[in-house]
Protein backbone atom coordinates (compact mmCIF):
# COMPACT_ATOMS: atom_id res chain seq x y z
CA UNK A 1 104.16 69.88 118.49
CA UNK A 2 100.49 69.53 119.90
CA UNK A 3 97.48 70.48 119.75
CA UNK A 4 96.79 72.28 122.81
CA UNK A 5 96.79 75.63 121.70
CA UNK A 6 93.76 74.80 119.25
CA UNK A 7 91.78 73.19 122.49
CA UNK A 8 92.44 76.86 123.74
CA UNK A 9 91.34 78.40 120.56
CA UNK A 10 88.30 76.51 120.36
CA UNK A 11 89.41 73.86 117.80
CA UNK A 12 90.15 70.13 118.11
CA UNK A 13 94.02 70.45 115.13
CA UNK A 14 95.18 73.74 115.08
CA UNK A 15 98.51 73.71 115.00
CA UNK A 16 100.60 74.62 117.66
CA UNK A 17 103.47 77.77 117.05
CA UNK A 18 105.74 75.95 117.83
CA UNK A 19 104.93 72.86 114.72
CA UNK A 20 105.08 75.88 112.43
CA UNK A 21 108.79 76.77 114.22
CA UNK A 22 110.09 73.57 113.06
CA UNK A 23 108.86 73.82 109.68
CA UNK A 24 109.56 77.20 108.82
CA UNK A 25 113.36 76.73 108.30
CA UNK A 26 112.40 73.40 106.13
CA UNK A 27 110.32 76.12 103.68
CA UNK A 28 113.45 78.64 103.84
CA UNK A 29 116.00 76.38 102.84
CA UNK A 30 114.00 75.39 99.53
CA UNK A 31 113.36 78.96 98.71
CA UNK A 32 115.62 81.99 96.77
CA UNK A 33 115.73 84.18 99.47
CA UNK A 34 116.91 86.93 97.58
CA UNK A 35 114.59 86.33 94.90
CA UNK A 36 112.03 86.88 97.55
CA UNK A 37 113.90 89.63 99.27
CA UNK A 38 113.78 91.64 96.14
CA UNK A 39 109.83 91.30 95.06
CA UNK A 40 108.42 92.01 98.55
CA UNK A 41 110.62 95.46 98.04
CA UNK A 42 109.01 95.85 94.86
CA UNK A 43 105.43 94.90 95.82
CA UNK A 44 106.42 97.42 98.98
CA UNK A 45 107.72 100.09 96.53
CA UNK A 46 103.45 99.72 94.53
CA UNK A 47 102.20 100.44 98.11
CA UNK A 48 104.39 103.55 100.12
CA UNK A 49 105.95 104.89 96.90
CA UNK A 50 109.75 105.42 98.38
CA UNK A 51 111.15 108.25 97.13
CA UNK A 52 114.28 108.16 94.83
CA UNK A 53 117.20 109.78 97.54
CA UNK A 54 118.40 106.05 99.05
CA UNK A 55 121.08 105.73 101.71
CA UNK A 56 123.26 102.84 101.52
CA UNK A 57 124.82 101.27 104.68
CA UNK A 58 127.23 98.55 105.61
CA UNK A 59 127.29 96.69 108.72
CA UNK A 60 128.87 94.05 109.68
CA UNK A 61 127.32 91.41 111.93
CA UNK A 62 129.69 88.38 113.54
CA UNK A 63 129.00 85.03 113.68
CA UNK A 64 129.39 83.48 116.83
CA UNK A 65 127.78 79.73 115.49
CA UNK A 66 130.11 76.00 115.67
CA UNK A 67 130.23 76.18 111.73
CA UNK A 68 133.43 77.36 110.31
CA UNK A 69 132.76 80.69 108.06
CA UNK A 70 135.13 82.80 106.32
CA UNK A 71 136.47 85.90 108.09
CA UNK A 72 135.94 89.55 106.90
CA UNK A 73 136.97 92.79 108.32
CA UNK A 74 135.40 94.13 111.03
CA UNK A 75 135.85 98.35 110.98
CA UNK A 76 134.63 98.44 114.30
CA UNK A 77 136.64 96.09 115.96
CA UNK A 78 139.48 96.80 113.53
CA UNK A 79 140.14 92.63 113.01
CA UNK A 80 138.88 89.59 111.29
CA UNK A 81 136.14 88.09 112.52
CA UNK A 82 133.51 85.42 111.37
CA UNK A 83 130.74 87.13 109.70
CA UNK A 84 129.49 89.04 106.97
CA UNK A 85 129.05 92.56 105.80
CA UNK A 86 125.03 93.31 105.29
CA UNK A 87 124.01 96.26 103.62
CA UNK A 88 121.18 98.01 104.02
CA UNK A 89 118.87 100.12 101.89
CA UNK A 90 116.55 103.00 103.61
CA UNK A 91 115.02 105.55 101.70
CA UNK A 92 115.03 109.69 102.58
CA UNK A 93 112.51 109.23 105.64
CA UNK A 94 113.60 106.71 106.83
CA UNK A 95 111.88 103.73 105.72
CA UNK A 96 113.53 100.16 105.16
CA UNK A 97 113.25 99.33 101.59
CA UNK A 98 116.16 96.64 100.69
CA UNK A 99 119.04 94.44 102.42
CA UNK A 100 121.83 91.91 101.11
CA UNK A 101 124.34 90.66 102.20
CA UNK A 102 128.05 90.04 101.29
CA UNK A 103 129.82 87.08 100.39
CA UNK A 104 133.07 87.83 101.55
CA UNK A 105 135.60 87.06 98.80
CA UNK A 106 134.61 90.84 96.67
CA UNK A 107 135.30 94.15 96.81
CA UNK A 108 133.07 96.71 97.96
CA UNK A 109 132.14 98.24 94.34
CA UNK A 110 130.84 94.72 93.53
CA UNK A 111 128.17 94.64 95.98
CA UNK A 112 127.34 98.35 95.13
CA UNK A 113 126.99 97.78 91.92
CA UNK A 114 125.13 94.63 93.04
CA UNK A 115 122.58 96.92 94.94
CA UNK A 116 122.15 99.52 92.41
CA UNK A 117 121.21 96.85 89.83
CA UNK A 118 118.03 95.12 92.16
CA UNK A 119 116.81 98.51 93.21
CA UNK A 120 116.79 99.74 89.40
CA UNK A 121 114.74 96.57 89.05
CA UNK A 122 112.56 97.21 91.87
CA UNK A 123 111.77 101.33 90.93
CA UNK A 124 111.59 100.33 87.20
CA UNK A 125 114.04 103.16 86.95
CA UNK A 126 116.77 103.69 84.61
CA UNK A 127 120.71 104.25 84.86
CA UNK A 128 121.72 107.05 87.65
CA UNK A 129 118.18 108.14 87.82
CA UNK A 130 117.80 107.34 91.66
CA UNK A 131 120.69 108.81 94.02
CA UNK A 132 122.46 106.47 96.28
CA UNK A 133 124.34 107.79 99.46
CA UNK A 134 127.16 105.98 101.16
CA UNK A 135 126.61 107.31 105.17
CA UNK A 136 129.37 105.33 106.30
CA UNK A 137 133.19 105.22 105.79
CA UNK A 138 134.79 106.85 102.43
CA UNK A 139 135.49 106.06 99.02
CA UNK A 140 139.12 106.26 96.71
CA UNK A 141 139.13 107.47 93.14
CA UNK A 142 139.25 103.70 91.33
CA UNK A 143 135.70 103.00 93.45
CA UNK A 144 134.03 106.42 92.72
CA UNK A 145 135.59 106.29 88.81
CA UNK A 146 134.28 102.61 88.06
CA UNK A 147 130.65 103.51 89.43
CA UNK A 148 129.96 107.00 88.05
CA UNK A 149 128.71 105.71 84.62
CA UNK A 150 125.71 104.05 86.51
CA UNK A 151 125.32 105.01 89.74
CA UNK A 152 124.59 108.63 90.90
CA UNK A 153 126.19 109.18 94.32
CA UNK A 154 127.33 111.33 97.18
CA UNK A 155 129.86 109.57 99.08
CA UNK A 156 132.49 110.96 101.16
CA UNK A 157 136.32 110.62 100.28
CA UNK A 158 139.31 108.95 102.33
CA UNK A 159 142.04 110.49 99.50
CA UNK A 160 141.98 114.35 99.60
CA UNK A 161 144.93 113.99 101.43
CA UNK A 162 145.53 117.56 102.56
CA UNK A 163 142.61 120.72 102.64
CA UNK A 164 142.37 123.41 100.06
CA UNK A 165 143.02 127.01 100.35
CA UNK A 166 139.22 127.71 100.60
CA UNK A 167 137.79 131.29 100.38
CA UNK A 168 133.94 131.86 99.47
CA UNK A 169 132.33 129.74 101.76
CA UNK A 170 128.81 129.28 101.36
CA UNK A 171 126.90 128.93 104.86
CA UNK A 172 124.42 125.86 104.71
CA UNK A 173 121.72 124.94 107.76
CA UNK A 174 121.17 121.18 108.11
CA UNK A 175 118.10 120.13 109.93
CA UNK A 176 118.73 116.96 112.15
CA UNK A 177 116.60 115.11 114.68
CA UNK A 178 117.05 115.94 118.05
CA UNK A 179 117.49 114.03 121.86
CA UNK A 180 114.21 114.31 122.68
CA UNK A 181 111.19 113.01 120.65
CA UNK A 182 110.13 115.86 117.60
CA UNK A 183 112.90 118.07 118.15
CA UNK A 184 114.52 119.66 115.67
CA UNK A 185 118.10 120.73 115.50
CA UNK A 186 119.41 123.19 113.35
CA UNK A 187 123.18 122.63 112.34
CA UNK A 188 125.03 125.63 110.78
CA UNK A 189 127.94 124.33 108.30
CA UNK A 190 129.90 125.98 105.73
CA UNK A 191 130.39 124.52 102.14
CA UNK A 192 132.91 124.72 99.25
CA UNK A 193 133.47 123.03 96.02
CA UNK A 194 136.02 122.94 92.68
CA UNK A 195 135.17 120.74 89.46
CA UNK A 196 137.72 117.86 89.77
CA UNK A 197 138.52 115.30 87.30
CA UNK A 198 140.11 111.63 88.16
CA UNK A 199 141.95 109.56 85.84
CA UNK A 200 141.99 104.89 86.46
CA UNK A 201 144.17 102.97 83.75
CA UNK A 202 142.91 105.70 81.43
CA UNK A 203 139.34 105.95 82.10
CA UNK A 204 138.64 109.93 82.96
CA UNK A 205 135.28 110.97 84.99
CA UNK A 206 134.24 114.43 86.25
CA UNK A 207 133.09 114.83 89.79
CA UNK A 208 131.83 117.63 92.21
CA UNK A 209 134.38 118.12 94.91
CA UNK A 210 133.31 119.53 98.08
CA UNK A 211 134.38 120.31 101.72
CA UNK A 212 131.89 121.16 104.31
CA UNK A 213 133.22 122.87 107.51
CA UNK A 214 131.75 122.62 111.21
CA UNK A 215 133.89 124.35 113.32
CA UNK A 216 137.43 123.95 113.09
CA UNK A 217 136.63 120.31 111.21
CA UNK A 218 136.87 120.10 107.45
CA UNK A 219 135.74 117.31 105.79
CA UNK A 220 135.95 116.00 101.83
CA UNK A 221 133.14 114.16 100.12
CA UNK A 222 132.64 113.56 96.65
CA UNK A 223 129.47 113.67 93.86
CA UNK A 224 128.83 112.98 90.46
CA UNK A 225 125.08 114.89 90.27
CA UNK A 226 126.08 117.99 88.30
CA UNK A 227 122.88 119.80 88.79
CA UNK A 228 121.85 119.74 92.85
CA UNK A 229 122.56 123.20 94.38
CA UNK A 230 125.73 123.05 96.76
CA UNK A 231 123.37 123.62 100.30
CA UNK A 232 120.98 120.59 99.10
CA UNK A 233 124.24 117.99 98.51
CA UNK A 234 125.24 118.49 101.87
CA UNK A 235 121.90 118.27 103.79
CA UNK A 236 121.67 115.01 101.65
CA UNK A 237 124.63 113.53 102.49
């Protein structure tokens, strides 16, 4: 720490950066970071008014530090590693809202649930009013069953185990963003979907599920909203 850089600003003690470097972790370390995490979303929430359509997404980051950290799964790397799962919050357009981070010893639904409960908080908005997507990896039965009562979700599913006899396809055109900057390009998919009901140590839930085709690829995914047309699900998800 010196002064120098407030000789070159054109005061005698102006901090230096770097003094503030040294103190900044100080100030962390005494303060709730998720506390604060969670009312600069909401303040941020007053000011761009983030639509309700939220896409959740885990990532995991390593740790490569001298302290000794529990392991998680990486599904990347397909092994343990030192680190921790983050998951991240953007809303439809692409605009950071929200991120937390795991603590390693829960399931996923816990930190789901975990999410769904600050961002209720930070929209002031009630149970399964805003619609969370899951972009990445799939989701069984017991994690889509013990969710539905609050969270409304499209996820895709890792237990349809073999494809329907599908006839009636509906043809859907998904917009996406292209290789170059501002270019669109249209995808054209086809979509299918049958009431289905799942059953947990007793508990019974209604779901939406559909298939969406590109090609020769069918894939499952899974909804509890009972009232979005078929085409709009899948451009969603």
């Amino acid at each position: 720490p010196s002064y120098q850089m407030g000789g070159i600003a054109g005061r005698e003690k102006l901090p230096s950066l770097s003094l503030y470097r040294s103190r900044i972790p100080k100030v962390l370390m005494s303060m709730n970071m998720e506390e604060v995490m969670r009312r600069t979303a909401q303040r941020m929430q007053r000011v761009f008014s983030f639509g309700k359509v939220l896409y959740v997404d885990g990532h995991f980051l390593p740790y490569y530090g001298d302290t000794e950290v529990i392991k998680n799964y990486s599904s990347q790397r397909r092994m343990a590693l030192p680190g921790r799962e983050y998951f991240f919050v953007h809303e439809e357009s692409g605009l950071p809202l929200y991120a937390t981070m795991s603590d390693g010893y829960r399931k996923m639904r816990f930190y789901l649930e975990e999410v769904n409960r600050d961002l209720k908080w930070i929209y002031g908005a009630k149970s399964r009013e805003l619609l969370m997507i899951f972009d990445r990896g799939g989701y069984g039965k017991e994690f889509c069953v013990g969710i539905t009562d609050e969270v409304r979700f499209i996820c895709w599913r890792t237990d349809a185990a073999r494809n329907p006899k599908v006839s009636g396809w509906q043809n859907v055109e998904v917009v996406r963003e292209g290789q170059q900057w501002g270019e669109k390009k249209i995808v054209k998919m086809k979509a299918w979907e049958r009431p289905v009901i799942f059953e947990v140590e007793g508990e019974k839930r209604k779901f939406r599920e559909i298939w969406i085709r590109q090609g020769a690829k069918m894939s499952p995914a899974l909804t509890n909203d009972e009232r979005m047309p078929l085409e709009e699900v899948v451009r969603k998800l």
